[in-house]
C-alpha atoms as a PDB file:
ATOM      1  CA  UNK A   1      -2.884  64.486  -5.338  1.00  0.00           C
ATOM      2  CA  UNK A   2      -4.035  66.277  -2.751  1.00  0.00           C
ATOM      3  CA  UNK A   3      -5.039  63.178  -0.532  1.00  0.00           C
ATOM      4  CA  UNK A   4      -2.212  61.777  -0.307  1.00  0.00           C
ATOM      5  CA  UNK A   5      -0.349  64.988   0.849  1.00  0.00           C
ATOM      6  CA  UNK A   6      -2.589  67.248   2.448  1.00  0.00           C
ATOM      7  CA  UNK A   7      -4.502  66.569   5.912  1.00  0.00           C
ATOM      8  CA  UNK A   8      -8.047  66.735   5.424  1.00  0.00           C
ATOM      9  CA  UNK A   9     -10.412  68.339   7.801  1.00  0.00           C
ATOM     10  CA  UNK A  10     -12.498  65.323   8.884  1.00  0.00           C
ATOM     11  CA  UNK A  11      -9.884  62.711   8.870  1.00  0.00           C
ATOM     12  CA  UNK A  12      -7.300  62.448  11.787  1.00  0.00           C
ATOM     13  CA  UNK A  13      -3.845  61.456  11.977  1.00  0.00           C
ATOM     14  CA  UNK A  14      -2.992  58.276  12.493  1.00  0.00           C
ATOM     15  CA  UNK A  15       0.220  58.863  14.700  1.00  0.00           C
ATOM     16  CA  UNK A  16      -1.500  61.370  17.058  1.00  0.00           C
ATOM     17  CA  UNK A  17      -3.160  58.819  19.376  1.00  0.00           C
ATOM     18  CA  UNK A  18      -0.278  57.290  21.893  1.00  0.00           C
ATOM     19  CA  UNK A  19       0.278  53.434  20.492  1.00  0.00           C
ATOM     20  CA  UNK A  20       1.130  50.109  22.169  1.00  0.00           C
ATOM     21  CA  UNK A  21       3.961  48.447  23.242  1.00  0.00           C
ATOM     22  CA  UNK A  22       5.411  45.639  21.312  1.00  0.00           C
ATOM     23  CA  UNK A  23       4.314  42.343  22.488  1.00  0.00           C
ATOM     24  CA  UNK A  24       1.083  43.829  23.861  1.00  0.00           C
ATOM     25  CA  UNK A  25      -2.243  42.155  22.289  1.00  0.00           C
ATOM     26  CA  UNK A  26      -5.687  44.665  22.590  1.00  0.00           C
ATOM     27  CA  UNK A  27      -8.219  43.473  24.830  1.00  0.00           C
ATOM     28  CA  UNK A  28     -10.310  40.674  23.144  1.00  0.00           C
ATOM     29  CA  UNK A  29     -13.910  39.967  23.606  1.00  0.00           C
ATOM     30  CA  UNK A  30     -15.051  37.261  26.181  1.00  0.00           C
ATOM     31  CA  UNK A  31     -16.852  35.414  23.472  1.00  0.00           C
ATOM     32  CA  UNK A  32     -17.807  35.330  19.856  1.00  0.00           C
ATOM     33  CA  UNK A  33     -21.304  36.729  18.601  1.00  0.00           C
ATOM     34  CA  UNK A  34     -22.965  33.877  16.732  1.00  0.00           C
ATOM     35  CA  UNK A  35     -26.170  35.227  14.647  1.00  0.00           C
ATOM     36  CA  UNK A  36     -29.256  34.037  15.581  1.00  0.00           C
ATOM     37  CA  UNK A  37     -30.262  32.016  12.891  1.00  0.00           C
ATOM     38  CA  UNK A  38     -26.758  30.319  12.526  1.00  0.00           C
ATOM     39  CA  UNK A  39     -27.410  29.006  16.677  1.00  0.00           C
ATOM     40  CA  UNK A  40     -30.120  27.059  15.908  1.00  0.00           C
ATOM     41  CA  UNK A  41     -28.645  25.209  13.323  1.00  0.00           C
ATOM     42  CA  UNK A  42     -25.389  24.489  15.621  1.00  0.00           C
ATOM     43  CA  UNK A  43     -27.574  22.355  17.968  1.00  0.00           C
ATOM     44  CA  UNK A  44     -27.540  19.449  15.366  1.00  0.00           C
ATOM     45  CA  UNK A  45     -24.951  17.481  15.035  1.00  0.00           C
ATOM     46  CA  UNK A  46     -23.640  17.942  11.063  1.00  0.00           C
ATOM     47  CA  UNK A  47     -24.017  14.414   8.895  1.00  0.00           C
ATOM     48  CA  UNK A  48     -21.855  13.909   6.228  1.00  0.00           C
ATOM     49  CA  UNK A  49     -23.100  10.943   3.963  1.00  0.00           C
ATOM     50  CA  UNK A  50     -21.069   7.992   2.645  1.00  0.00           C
ATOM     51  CA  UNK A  51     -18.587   5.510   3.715  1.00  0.00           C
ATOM     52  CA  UNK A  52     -15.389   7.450   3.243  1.00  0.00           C
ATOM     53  CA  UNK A  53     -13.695   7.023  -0.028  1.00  0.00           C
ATOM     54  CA  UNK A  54      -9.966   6.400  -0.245  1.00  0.00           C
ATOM     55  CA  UNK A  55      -8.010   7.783  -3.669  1.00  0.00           C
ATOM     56  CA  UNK A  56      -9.076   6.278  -6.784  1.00  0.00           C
ATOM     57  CA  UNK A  57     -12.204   5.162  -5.676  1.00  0.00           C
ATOM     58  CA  UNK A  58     -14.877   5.007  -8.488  1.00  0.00           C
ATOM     59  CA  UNK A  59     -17.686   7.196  -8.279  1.00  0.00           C
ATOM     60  CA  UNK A  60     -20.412   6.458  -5.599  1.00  0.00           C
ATOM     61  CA  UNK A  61     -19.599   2.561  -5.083  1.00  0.00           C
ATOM     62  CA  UNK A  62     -16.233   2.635  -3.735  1.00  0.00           C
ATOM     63  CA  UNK A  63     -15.340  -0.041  -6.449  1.00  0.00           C
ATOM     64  CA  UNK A  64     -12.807   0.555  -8.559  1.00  0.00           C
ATOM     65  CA  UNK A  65     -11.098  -1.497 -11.417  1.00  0.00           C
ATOM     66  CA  UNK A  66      -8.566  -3.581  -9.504  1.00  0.00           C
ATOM     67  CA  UNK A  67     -10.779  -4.577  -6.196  1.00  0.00           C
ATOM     68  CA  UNK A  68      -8.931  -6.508  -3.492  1.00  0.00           C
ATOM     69  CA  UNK A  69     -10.382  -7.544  -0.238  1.00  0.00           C
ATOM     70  CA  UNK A  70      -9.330  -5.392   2.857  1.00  0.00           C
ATOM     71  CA  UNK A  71      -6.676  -7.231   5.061  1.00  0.00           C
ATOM     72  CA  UNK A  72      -5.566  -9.508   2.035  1.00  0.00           C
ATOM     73  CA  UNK A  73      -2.162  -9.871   0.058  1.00  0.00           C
ATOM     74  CA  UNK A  74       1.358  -9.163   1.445  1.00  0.00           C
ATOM     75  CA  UNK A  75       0.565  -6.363   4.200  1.00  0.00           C
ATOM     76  CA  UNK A  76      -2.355  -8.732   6.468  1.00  0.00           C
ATOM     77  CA  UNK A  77       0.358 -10.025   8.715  1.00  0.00           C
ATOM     78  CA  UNK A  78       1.212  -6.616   9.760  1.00  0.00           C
ATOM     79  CA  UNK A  79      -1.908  -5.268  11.989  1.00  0.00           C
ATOM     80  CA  UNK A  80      -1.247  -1.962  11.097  1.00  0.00           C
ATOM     81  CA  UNK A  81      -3.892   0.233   9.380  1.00  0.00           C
ATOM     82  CA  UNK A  82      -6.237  -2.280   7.108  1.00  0.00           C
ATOM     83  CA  UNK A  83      -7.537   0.625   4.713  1.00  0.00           C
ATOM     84  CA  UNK A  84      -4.527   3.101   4.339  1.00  0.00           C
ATOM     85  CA  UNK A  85      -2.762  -0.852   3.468  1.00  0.00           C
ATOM     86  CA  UNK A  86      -5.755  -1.801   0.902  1.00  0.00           C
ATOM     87  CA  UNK A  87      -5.504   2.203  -0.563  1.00  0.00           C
ATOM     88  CA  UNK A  88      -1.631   1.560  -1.162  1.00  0.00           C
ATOM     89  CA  UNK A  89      -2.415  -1.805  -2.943  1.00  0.00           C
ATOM     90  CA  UNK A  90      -4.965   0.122  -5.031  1.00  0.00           C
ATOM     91  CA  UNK A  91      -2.807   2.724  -5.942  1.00  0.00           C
ATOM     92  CA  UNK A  92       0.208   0.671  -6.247  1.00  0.00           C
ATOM     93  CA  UNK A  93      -1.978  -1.442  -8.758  1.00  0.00           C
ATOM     94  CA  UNK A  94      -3.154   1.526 -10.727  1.00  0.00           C
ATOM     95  CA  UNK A  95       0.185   2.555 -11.413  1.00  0.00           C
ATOM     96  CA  UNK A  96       1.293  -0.745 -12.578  1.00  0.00           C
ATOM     97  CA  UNK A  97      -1.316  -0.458 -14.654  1.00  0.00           C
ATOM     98  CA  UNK A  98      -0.384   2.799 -16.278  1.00  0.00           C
ATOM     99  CA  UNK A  99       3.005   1.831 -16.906  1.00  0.00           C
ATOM    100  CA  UNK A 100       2.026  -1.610 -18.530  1.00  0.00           C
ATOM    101  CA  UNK A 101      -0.191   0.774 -20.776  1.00  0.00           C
ATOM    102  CA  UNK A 102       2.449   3.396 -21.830  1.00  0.00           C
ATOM    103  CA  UNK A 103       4.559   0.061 -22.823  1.00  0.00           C
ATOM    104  CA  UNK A 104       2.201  -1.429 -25.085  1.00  0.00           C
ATOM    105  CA  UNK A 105       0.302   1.388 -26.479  1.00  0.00           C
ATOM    106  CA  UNK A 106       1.720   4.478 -28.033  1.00  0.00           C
ATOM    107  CA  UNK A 107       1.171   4.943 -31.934  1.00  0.00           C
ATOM    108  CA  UNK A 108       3.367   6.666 -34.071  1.00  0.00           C
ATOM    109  CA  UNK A 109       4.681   9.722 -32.119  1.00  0.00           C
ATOM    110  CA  UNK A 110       6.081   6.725 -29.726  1.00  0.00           C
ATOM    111  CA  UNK A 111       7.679   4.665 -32.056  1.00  0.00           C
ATOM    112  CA  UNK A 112       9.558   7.844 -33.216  1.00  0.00           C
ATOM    113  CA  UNK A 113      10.409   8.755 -29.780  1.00  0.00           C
ATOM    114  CA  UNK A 114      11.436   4.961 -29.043  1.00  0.00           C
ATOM    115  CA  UNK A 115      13.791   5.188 -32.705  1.00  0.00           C
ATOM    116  CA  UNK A 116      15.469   8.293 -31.562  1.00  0.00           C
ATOM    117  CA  UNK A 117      16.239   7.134 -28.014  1.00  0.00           C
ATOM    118  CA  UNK A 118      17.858   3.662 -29.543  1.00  0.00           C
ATOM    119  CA  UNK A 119      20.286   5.542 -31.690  1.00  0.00           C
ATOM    120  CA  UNK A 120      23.945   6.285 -30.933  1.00  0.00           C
ATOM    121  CA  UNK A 121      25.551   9.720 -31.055  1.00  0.00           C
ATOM    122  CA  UNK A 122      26.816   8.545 -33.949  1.00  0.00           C
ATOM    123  CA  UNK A 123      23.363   7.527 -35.515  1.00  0.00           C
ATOM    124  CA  UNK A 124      22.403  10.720 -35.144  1.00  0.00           C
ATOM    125  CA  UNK A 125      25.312  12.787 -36.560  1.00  0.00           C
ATOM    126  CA  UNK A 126      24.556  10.280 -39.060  1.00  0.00           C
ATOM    127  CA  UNK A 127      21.417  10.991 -39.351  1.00  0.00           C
ATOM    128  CA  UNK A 128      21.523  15.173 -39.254  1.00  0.00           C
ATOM    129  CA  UNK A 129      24.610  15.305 -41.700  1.00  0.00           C
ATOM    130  CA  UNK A 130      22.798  13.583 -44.507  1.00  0.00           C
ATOM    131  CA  UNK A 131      19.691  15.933 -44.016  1.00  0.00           C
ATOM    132  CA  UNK A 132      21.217  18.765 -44.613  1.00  0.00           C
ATOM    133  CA  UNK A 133      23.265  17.688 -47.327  1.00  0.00           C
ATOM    134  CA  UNK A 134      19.844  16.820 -49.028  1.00  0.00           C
ATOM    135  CA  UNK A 135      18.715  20.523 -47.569  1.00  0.00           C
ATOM    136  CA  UNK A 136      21.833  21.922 -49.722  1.00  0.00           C
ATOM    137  CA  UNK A 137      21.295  19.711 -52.985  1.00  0.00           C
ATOM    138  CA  UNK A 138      17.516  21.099 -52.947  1.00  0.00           C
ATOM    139  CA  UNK A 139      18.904  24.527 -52.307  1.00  0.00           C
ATOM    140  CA  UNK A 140      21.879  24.296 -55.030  1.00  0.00           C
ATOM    141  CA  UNK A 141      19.176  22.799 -57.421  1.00  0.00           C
ATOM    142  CA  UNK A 142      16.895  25.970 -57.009  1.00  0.00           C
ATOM    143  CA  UNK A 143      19.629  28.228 -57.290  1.00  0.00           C
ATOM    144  CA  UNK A 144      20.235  26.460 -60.388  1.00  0.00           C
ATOM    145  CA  UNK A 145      16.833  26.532 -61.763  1.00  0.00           C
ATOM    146  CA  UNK A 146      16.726  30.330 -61.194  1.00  0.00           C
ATOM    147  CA  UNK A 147      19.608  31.443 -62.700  1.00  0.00           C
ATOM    148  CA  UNK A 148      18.303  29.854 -66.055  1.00  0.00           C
END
């Protein structure tokens, strides 16, 4: 407790050295120090390997499942940007994909999902009304059993 509210002997206070102005920057060095062993590296330009990927490229290659020839299909005409066109195919295509999957595939937790989502409100008032009527014959049927 006593750092935070006593003044010790070898540290000063803070507020007793005039500040600076607001808006007022300190003085910055002319330039940066750069380690030695850091400048020789700098003197070489830095590779990176590769052509460059776009999203949903596969692995190493570049190929990926749906391939499509830069500058080909409904966006040539345009003369805009051939491989940000060819990436939107891609992904465009990839999504398709997906969604044709999530149609066609699904198992059972789907087909439950699907059931629920084609009944009416009615269905389904339907539906929970005669489960719990079975929930009270089970009940009324233990109660019964127990009081024998």
């Amino acid at each position: 407790m006593g750092n935070c509210c006593s003044s010790g002997s070898n540290e000063s206070d803070p507020f007793a050295q005039p500040g600076r102005r607001l808006g007022t920057t300190p003085a910055a060095p002319a330039s940066a120090s750069v380690p030695p062993a850091a400048a020789g590296k700098s003197s070489s330009p830095r590779k990176v390997g590769g052509p460059p990927r776009t999203l949903g490229g596969g692995g190493a290659s570049g190929s990926s499942p749906t391939t499509t020839t830069p500058g080909a299909g409904a966006g040539a005409g345009e003369g805009g940007g051939g491989d940000g066109d060819d990436a939107r195919k891609r992904a465009a295509a990839a999504a398709e994909a997906r969604f044709q999957q999530s149609r066609t595939g699904g198992g059972k937790l789907k087909t439950q999902l699907d059931q629920q989502r084609a009944m009416t409100d009615a269905a389904a008032l339907k539906q929970a009304s005669e489960t719990e009527r079975r929930q009270r014959e089970v009940d009324q049927s233990t109660a019964a059993l127990n009081h024998s």
